[in-house]
PDB file of N, CA and C in Angstrom:
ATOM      1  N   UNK A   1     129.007  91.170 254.373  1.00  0.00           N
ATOM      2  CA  UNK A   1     128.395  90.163 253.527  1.00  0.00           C
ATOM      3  C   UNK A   1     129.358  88.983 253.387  1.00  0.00           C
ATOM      4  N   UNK A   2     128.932  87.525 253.843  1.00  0.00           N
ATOM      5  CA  UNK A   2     129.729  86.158 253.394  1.00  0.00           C
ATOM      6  C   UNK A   2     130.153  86.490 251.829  1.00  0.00           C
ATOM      7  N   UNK A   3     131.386  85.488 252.299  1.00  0.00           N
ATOM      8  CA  UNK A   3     131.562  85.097 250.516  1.00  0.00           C
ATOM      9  C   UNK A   3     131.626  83.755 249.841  1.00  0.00           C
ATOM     10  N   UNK A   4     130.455  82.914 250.577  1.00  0.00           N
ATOM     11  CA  UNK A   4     130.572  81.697 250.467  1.00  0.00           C
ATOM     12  C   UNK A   4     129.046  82.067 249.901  1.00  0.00           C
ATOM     13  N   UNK A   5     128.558  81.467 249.137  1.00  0.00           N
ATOM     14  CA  UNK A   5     127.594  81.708 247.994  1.00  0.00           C
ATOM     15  C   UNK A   5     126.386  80.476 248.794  1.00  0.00           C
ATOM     16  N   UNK A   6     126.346  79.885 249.755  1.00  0.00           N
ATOM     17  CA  UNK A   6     125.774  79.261 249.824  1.00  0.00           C
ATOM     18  C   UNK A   6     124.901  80.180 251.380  1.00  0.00           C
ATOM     19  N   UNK A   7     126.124  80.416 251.848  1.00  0.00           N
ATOM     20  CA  UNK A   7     125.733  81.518 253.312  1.00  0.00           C
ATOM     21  C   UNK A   7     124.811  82.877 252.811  1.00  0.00           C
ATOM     22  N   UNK A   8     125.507  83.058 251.379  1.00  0.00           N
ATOM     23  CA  UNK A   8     124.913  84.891 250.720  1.00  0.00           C
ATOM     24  C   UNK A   8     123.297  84.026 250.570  1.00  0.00           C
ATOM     25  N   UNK A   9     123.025  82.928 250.540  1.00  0.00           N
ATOM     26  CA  UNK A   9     122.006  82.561 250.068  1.00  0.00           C
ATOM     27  C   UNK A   9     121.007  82.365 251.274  1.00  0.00           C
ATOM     28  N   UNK A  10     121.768  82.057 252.430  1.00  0.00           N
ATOM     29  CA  UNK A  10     121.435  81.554 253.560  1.00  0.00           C
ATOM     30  C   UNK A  10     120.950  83.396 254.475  1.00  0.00           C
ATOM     31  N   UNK A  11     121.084  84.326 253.940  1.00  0.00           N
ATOM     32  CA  UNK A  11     121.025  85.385 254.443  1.00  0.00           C
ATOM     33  C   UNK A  11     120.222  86.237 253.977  1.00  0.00           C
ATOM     34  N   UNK A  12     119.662  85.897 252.449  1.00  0.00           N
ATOM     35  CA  UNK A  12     118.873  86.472 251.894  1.00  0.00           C
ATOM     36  C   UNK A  12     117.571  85.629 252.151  1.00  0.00           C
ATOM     37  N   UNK A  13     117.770  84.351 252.215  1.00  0.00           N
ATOM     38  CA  UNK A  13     116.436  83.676 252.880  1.00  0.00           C
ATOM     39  C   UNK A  13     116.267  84.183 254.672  1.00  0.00           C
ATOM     40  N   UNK A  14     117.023  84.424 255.380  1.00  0.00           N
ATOM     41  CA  UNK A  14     116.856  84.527 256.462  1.00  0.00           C
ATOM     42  C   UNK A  14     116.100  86.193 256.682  1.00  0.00           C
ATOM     43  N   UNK A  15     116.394  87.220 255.849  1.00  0.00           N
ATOM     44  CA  UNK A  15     115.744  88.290 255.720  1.00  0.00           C
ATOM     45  C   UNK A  15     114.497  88.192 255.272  1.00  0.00           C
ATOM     46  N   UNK A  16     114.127  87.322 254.057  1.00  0.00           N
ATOM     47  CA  UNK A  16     113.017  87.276 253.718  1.00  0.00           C
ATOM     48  C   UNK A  16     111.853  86.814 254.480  1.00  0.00           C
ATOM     49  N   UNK A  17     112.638  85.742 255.567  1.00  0.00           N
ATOM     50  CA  UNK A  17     111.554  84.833 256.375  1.00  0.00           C
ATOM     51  C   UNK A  17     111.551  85.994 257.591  1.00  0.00           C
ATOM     52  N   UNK A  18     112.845  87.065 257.825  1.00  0.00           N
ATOM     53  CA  UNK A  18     112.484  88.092 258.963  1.00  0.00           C
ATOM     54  C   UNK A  18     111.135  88.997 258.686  1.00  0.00           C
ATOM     55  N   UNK A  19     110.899  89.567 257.359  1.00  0.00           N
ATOM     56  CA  UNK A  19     109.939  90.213 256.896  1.00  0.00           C
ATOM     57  C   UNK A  19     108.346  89.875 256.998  1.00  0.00           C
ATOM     58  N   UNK A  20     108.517  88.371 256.637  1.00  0.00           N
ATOM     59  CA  UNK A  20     107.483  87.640 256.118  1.00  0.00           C
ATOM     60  C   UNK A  20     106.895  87.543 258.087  1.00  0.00           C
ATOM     61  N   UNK A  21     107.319  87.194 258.410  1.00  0.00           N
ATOM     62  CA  UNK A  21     107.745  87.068 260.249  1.00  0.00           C
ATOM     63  C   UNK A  21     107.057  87.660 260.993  1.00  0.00           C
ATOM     64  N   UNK A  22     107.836  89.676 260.554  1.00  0.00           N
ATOM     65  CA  UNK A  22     107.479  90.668 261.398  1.00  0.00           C
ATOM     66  C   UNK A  22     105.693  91.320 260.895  1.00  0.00           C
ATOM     67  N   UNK A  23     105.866  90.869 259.648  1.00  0.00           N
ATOM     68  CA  UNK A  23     104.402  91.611 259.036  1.00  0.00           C
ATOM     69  C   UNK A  23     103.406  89.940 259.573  1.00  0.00           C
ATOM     70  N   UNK A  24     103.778  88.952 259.989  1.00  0.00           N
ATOM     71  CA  UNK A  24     102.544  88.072 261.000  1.00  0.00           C
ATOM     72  C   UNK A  24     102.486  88.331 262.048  1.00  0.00           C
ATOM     73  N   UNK A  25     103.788  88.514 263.182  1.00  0.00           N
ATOM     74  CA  UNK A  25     103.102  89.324 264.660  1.00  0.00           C
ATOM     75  C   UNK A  25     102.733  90.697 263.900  1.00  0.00           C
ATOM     76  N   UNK A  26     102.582  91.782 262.960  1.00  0.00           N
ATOM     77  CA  UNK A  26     101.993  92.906 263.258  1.00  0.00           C
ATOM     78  C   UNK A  26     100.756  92.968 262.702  1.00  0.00           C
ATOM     79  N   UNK A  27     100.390  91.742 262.183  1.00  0.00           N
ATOM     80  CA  UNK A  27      99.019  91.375 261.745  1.00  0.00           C
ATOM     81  C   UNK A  27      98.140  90.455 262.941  1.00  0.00           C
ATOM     82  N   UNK A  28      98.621  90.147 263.947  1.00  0.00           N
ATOM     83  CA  UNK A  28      98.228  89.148 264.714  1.00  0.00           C
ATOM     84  C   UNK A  28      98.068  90.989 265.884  1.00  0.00           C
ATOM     85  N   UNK A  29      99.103  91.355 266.393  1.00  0.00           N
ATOM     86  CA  UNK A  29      98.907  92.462 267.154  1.00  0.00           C
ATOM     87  C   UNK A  29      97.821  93.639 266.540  1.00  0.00           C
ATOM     88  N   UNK A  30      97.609  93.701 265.286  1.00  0.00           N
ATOM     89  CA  UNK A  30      96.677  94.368 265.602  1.00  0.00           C
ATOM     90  C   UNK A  30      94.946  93.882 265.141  1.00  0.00           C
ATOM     91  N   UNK A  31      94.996  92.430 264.949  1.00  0.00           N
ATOM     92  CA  UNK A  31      94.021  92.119 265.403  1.00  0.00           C
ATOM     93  C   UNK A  31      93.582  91.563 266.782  1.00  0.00           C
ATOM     94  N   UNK A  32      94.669  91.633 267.915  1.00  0.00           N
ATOM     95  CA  UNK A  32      94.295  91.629 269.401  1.00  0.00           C
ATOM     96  C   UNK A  32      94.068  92.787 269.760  1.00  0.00           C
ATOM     97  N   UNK A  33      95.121  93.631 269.030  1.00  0.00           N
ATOM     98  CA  UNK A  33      94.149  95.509 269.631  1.00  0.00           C
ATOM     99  C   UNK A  33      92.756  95.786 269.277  1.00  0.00           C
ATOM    100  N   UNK A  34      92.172  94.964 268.011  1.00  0.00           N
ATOM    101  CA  UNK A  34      90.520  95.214 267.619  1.00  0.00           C
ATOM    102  C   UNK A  34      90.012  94.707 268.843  1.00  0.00           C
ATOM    103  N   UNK A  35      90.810  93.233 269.043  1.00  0.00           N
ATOM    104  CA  UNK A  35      89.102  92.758 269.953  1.00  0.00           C
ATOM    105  C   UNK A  35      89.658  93.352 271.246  1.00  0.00           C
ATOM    106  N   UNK A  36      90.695  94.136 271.641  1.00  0.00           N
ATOM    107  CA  UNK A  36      90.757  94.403 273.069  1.00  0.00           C
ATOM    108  C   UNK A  36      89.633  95.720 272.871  1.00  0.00           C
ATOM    109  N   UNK A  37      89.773  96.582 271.890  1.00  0.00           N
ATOM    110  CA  UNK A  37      88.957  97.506 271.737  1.00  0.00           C
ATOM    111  C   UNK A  37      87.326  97.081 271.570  1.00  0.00           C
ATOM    112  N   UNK A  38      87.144  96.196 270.902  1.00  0.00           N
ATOM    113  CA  UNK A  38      85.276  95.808 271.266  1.00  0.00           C
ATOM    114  C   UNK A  38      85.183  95.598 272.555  1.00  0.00           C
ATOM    115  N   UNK A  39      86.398  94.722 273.647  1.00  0.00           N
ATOM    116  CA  UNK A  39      85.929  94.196 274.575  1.00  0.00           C
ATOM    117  C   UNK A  39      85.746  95.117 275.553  1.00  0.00           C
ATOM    118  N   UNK A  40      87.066  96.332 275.198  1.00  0.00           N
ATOM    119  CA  UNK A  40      86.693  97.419 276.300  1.00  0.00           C
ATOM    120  C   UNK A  40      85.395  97.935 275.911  1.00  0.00           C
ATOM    121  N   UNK A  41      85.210  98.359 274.995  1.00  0.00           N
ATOM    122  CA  UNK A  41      83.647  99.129 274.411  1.00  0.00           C
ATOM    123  C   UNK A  41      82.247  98.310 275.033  1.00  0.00           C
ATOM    124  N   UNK A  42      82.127  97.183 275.183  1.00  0.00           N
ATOM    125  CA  UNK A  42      81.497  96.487 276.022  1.00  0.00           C
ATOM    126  C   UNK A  42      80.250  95.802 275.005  1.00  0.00           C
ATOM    127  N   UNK A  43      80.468  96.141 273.514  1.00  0.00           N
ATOM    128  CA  UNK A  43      79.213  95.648 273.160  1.00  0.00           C
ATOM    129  C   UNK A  43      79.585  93.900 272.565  1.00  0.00           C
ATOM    130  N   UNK A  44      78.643  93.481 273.351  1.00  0.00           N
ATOM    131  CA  UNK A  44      78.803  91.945 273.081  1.00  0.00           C
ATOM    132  C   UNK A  44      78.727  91.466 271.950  1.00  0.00           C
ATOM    133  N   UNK A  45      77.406  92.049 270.873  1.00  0.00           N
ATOM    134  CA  UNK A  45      77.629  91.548 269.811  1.00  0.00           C
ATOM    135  C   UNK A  45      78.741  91.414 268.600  1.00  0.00           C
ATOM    136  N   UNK A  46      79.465  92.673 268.774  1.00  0.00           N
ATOM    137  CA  UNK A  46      80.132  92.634 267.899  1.00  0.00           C
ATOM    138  C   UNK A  46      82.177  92.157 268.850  1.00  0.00           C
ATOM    139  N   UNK A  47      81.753  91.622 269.701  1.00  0.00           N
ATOM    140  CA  UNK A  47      82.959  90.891 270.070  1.00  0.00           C
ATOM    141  C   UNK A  47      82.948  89.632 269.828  1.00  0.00           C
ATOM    142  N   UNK A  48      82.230  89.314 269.303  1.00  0.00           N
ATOM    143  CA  UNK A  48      82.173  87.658 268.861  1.00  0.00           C
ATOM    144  C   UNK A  48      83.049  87.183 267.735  1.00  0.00           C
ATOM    145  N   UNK A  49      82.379  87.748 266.734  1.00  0.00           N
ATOM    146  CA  UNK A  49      82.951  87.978 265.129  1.00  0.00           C
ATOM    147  C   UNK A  49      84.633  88.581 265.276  1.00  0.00           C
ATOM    148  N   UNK A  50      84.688  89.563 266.151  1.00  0.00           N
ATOM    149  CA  UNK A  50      85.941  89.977 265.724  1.00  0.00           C
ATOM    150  C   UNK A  50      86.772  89.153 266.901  1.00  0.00           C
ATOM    151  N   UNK A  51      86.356  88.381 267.907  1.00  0.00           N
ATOM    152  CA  UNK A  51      87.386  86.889 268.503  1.00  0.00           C
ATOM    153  C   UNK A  51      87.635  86.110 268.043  1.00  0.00           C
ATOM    154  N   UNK A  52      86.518  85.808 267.388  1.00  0.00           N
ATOM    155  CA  UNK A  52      86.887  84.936 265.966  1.00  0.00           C
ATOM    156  C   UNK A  52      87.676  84.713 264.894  1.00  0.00           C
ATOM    157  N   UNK A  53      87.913  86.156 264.329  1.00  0.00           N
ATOM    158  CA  UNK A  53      88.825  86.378 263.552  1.00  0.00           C
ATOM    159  C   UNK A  53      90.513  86.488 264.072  1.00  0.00           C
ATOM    160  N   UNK A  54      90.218  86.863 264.976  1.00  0.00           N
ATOM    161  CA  UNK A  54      91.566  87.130 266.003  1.00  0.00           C
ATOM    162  C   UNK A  54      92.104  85.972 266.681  1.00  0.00           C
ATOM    163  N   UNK A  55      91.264  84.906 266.828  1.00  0.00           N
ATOM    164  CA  UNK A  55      92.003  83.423 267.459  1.00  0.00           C
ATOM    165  C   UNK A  55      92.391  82.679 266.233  1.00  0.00           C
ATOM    166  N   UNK A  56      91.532  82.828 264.968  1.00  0.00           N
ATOM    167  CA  UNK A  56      92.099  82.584 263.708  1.00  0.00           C
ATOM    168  C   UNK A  56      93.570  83.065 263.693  1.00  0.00           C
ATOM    169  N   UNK A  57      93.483  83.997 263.679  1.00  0.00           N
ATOM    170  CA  UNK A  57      94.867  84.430 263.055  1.00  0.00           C
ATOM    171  C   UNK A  57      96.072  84.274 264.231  1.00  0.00           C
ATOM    172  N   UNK A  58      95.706  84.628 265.446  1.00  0.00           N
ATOM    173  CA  UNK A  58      96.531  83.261 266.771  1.00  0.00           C
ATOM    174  C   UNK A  58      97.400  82.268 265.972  1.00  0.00           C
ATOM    175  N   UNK A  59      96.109  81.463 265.679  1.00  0.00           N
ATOM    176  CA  UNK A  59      96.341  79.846 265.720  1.00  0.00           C
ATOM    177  C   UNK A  59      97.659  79.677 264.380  1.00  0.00           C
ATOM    178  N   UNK A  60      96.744  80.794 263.014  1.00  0.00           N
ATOM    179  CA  UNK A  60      97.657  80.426 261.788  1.00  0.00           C
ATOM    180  C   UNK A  60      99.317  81.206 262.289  1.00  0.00           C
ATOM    181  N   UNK A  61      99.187  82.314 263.079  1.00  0.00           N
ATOM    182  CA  UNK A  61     100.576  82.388 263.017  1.00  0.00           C
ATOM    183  C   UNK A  61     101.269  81.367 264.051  1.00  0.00           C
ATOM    184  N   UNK A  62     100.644  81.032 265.129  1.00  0.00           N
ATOM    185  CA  UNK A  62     101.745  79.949 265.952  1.00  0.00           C
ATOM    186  C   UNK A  62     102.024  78.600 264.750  1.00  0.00           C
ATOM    187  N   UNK A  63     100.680  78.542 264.136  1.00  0.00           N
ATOM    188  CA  UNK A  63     100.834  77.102 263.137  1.00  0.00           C
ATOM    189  C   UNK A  63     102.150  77.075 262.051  1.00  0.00           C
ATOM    190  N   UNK A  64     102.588  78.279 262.074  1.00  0.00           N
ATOM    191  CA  UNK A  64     103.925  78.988 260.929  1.00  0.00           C
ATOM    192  C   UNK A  64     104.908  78.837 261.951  1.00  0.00           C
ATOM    193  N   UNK A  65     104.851  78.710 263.413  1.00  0.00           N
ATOM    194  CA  UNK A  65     105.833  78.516 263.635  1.00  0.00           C
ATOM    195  C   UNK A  65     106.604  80.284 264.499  1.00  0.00           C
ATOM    196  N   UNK A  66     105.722  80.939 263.763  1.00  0.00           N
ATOM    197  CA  UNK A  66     106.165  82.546 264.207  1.00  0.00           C
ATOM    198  C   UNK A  66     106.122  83.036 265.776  1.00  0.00           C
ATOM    199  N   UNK A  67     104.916  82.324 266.522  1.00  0.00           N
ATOM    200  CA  UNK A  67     105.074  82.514 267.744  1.00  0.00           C
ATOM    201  C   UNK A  67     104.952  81.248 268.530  1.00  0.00           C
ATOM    202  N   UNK A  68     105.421  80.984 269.711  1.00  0.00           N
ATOM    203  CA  UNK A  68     105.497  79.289 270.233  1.00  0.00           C
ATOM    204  C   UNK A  68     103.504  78.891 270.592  1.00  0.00           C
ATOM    205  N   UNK A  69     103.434  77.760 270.551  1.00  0.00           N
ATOM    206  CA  UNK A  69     101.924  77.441 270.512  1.00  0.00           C
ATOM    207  C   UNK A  69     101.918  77.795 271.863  1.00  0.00           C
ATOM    208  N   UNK A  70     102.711  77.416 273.014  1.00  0.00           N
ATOM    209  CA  UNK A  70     101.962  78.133 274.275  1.00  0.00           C
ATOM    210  C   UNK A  70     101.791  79.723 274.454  1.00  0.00           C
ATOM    211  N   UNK A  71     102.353  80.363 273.527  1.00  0.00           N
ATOM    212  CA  UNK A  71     102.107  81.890 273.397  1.00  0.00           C
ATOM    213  C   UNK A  71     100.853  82.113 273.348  1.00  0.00           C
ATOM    214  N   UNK A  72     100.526  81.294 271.856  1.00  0.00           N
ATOM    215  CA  UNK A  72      99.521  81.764 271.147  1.00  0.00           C
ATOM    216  C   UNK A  72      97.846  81.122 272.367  1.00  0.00           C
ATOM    217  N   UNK A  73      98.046  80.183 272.803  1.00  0.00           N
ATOM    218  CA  UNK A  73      97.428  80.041 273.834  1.00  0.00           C
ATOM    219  C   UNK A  73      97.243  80.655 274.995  1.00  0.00           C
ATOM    220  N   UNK A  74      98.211  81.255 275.512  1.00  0.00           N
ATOM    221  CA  UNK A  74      98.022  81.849 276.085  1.00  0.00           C
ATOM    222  C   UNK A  74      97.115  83.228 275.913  1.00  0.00           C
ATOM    223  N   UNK A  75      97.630  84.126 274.782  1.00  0.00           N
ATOM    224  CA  UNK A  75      96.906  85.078 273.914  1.00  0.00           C
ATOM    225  C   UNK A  75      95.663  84.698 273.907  1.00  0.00           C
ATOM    226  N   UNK A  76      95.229  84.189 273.464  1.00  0.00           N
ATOM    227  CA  UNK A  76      93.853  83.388 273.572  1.00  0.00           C
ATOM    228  C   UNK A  76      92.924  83.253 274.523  1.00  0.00           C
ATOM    229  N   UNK A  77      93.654  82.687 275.488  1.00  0.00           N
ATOM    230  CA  UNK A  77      93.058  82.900 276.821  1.00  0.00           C
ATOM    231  C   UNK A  77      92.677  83.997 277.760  1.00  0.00           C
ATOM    232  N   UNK A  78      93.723  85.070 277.512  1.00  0.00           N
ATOM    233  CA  UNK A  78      93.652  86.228 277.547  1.00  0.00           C
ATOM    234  C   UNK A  78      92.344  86.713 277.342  1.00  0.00           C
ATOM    235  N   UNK A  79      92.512  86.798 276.034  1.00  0.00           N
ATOM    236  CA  UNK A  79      91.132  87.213 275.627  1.00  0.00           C
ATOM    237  C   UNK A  79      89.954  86.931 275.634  1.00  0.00           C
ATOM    238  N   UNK A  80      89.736  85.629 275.646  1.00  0.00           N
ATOM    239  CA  UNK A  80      88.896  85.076 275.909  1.00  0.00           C
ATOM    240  C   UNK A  80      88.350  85.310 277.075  1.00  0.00           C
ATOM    241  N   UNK A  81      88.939  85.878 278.362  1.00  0.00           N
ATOM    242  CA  UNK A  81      88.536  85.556 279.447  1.00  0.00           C
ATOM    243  C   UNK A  81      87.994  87.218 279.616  1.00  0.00           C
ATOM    244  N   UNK A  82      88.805  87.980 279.302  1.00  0.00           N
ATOM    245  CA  UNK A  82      88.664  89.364 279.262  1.00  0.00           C
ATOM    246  C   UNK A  82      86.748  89.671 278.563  1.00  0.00           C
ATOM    247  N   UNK A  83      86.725  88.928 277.525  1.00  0.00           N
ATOM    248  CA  UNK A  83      85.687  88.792 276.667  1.00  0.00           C
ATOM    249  C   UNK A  83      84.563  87.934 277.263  1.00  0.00           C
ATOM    250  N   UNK A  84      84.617  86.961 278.204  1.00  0.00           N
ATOM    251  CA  UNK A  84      83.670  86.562 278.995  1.00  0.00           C
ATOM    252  C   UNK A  84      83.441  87.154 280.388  1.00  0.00           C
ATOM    253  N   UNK A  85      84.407  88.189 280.830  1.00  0.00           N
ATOM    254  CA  UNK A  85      84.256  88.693 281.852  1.00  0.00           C
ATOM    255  C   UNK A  85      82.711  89.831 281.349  1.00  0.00           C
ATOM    256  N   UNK A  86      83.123  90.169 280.470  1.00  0.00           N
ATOM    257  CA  UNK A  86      82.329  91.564 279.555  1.00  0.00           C
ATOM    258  C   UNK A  86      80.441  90.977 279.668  1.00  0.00           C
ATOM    259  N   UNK A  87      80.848  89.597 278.812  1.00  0.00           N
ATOM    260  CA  UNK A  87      79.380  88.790 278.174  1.00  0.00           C
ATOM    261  C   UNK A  87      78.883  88.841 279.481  1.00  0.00           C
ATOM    262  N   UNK A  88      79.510  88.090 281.111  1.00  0.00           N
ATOM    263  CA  UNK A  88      78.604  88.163 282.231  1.00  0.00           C
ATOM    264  C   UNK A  88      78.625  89.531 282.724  1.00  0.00           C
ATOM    265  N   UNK A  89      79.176  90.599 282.552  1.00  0.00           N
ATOM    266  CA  UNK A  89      78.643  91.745 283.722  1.00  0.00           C
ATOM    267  C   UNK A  89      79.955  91.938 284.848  1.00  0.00           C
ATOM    268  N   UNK A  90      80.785  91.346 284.600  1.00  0.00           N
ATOM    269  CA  UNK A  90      81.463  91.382 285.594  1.00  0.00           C
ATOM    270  C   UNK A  90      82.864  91.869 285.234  1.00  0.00           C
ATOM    271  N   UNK A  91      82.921  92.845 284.010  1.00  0.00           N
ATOM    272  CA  UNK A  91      84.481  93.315 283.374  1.00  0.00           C
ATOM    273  C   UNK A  91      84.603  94.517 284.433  1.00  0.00           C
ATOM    274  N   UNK A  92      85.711  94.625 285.010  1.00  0.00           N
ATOM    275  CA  UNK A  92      86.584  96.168 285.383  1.00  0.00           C
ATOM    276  C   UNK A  92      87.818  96.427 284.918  1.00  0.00           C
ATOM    277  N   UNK A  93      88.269  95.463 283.840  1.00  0.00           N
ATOM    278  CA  UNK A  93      89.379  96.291 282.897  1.00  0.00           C
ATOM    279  C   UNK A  93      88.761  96.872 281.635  1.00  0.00           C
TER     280      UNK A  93
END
């Protein structure tokens, strides 16, 4: 532990923002495991609603800064494409 009171301060914010951090990718990961799971399941309707919710939460964690915006784009795309492969007939993952 520093003993410069400004660093002890600088370390307890840096834990807090690690926490705050790890619980947005494990909220973002497991709303990409929902929609990977509708998309494998194949039913269209209910992959809509839950892409939805899942590019939401993409966007707000790159918007924090937590993951880089071309990540979160990328992620996105991902899915998205996985999820339109499904809608035409043409998924084999």
């Amino acid at each position: 532990m520093p003993n410069i009171k400004s660093v002890k301060k600088d370390v307890i914010r840096s834990r807090k923002n690690n926490l705050r951090n790890r619980s947005a990718k494990s909220t973002m990961k497991t709303f990409i495991k929902k929609a990977t799971t509708a998309i494998a399941a194949g039913d269209v309707a209910a992959i809509t609603p839950i892409l939805s919710q899942t590019v939401s939460v993409i966007d707000k964690t790159a918007k924090r800064g937590i993951i880089h915006k071309n990540a979160a784009a990328r992620r996105k795309s991902r899915l998205m494409k996985r999820a339109a492969a499904v809608a035409t007939g043409t998924a084999t993952a």
